[in-house]
N, C-alpha and C. Protein backbone atom coordinates (compact mmCIF):
# COMPACT_ATOMS: atom_id res chain seq x y z
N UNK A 1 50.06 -163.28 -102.75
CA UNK A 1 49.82 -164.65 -103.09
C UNK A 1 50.71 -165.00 -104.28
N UNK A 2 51.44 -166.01 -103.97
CA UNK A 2 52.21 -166.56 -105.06
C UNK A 2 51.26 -167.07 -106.79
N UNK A 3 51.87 -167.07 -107.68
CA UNK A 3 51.89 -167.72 -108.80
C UNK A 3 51.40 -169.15 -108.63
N UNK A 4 52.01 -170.11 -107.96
CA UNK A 4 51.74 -171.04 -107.78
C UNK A 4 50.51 -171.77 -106.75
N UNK A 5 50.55 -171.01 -106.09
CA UNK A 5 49.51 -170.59 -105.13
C UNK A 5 47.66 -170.56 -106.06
N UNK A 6 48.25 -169.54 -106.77
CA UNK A 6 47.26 -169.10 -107.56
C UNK A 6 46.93 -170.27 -108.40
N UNK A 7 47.79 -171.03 -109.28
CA UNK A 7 47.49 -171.63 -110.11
C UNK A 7 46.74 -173.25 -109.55
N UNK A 8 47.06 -173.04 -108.03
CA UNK A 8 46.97 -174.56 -107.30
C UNK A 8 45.58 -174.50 -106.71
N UNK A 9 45.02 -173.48 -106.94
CA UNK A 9 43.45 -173.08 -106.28
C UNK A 9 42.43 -173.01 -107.61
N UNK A 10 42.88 -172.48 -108.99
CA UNK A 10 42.60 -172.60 -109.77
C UNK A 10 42.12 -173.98 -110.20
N UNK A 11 43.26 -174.89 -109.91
CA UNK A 11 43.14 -176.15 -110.53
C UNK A 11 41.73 -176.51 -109.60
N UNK A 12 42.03 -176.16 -108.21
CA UNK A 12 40.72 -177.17 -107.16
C UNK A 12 39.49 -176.87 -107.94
N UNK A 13 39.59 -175.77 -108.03
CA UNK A 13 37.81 -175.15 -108.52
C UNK A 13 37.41 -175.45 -109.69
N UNK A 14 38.69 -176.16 -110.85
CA UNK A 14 38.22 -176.51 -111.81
C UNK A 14 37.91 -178.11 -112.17
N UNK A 15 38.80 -178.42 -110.84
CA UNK A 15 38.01 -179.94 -110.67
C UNK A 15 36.79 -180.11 -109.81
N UNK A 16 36.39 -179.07 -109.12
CA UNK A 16 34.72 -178.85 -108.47
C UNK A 16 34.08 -178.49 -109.72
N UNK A 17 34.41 -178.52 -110.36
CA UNK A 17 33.29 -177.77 -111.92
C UNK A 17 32.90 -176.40 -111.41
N UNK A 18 33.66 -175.52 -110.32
CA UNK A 18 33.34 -174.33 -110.30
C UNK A 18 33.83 -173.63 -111.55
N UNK A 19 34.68 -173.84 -112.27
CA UNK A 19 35.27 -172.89 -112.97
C UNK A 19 35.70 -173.74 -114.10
N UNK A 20 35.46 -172.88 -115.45
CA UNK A 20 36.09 -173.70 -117.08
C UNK A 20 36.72 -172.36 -117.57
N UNK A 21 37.67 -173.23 -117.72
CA UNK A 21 39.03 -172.17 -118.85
C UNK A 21 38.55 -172.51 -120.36
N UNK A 22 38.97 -171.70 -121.03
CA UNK A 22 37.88 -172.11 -122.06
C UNK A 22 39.20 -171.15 -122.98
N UNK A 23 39.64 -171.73 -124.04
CA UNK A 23 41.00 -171.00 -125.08
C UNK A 23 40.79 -170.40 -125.86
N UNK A 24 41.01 -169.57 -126.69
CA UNK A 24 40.42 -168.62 -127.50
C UNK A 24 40.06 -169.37 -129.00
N UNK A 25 39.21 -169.21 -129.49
CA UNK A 25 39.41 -170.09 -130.63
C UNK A 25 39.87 -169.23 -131.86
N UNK A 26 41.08 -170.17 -132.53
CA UNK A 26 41.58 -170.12 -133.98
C UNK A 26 42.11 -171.22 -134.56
N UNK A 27 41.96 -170.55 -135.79
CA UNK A 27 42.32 -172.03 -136.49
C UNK A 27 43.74 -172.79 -136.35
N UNK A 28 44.23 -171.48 -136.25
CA UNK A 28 45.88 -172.25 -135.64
C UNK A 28 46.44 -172.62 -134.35
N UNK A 29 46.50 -173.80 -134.05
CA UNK A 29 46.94 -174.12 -133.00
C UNK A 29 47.94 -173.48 -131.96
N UNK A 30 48.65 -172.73 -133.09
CA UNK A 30 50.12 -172.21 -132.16
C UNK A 30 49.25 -170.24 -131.32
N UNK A 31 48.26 -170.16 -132.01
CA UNK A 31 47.64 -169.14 -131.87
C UNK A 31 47.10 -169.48 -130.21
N UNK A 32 46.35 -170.49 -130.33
CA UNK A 32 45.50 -171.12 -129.22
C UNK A 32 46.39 -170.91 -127.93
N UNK A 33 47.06 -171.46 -128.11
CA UNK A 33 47.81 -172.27 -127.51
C UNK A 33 48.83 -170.27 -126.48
N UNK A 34 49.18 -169.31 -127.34
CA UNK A 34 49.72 -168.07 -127.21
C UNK A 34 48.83 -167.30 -126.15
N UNK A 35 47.97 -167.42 -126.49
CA UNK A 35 46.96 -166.50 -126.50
C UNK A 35 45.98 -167.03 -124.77
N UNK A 36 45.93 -166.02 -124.03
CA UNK A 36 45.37 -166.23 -122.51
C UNK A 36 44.27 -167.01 -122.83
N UNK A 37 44.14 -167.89 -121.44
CA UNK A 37 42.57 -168.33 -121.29
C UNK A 37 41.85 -167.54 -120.78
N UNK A 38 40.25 -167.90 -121.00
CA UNK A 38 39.57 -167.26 -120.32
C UNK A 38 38.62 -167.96 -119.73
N UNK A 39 38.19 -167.46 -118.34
CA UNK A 39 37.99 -168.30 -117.22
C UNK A 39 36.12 -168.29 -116.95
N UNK A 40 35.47 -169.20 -117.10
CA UNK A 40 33.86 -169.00 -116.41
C UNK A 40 33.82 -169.90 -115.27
N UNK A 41 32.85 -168.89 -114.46
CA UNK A 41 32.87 -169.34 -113.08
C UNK A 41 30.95 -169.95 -113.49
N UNK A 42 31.01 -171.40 -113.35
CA UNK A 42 29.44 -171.81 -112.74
C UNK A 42 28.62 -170.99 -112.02
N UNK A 43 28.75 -170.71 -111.05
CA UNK A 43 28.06 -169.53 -110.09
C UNK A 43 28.41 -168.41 -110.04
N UNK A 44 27.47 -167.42 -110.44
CA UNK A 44 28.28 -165.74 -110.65
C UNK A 44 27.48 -165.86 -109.18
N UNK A 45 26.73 -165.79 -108.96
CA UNK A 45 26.57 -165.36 -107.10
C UNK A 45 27.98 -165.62 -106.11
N UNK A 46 28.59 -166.86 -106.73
CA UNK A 46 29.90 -167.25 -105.95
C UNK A 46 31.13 -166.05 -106.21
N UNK A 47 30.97 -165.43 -107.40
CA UNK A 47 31.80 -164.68 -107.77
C UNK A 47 31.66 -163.25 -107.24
N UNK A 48 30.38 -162.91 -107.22
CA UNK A 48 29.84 -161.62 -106.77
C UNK A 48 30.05 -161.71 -104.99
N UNK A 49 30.12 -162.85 -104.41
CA UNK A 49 29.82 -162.64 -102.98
C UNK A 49 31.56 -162.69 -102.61
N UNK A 50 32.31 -163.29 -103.58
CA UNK A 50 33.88 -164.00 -102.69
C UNK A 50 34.84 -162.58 -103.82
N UNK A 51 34.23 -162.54 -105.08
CA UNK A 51 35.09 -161.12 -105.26
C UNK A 51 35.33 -159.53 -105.72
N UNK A 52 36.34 -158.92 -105.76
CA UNK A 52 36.20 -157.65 -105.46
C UNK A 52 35.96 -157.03 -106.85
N UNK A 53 34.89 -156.09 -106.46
CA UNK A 53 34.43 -155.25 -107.39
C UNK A 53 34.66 -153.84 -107.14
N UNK A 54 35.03 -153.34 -108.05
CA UNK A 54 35.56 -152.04 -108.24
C UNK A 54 34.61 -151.27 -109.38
N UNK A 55 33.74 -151.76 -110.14
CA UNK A 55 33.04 -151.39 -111.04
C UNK A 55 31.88 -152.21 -111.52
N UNK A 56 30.80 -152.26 -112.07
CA UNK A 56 30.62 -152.98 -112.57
C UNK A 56 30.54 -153.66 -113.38
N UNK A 57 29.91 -154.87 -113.44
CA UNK A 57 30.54 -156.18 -114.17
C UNK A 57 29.26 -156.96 -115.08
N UNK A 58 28.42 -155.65 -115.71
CA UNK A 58 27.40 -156.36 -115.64
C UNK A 58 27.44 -156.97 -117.25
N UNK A 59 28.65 -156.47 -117.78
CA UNK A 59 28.82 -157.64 -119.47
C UNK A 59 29.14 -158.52 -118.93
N UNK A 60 30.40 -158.91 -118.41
CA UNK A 60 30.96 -160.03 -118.18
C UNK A 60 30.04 -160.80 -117.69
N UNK A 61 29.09 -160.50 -116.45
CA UNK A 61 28.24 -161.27 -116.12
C UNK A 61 27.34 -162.05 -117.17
N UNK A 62 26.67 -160.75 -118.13
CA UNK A 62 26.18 -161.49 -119.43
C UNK A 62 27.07 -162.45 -120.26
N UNK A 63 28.25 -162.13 -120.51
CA UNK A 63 28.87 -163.54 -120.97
C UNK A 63 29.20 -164.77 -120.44
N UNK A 64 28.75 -164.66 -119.37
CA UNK A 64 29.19 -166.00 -118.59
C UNK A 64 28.14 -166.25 -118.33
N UNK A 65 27.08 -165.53 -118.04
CA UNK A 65 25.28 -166.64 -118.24
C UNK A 65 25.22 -167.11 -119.99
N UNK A 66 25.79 -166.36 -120.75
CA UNK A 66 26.09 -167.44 -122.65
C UNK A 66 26.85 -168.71 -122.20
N UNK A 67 27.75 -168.28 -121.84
CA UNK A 67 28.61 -169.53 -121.32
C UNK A 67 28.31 -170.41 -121.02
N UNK A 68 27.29 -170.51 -119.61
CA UNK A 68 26.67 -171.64 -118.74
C UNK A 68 25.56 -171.94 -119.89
N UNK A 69 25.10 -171.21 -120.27
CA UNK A 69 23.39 -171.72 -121.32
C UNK A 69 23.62 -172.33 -121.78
């Protein structure tokens, strides 16, 4: 799957409110701005049923039920 591909499916789900990118916070903008997003999915059932797990995921899961709360 392409880059663009990727980024064009991204966008759909984040205009369904499936998914918020959310930037790292610092005080400096140019930091923000460097530095990866990171992604919460609304429905971890959506995430658990559509992707692949190799381990488990059961922090991440806890940070993304902080997230949604």
């Amino acid at each position: 799957m392409s880059i663009t591909s990727v980024k064009s499916y991204t966008g759909y789900l984040e205009q369904a409110y499936l998914l918020f990118p959310l930037k790292r916070f610092s005080f400096k903008v140019k930091e923000q701005e460097k530095s990866p997003r990171k992604i919460y999915a609304i429905d971890t059932g959506l995430c658990n049923a559509v992707g692949f797990r190799f381990s488990e995921n059961d922090g991440r899961l806890a940070e993304n039920v902080v997230f949604v709360a």
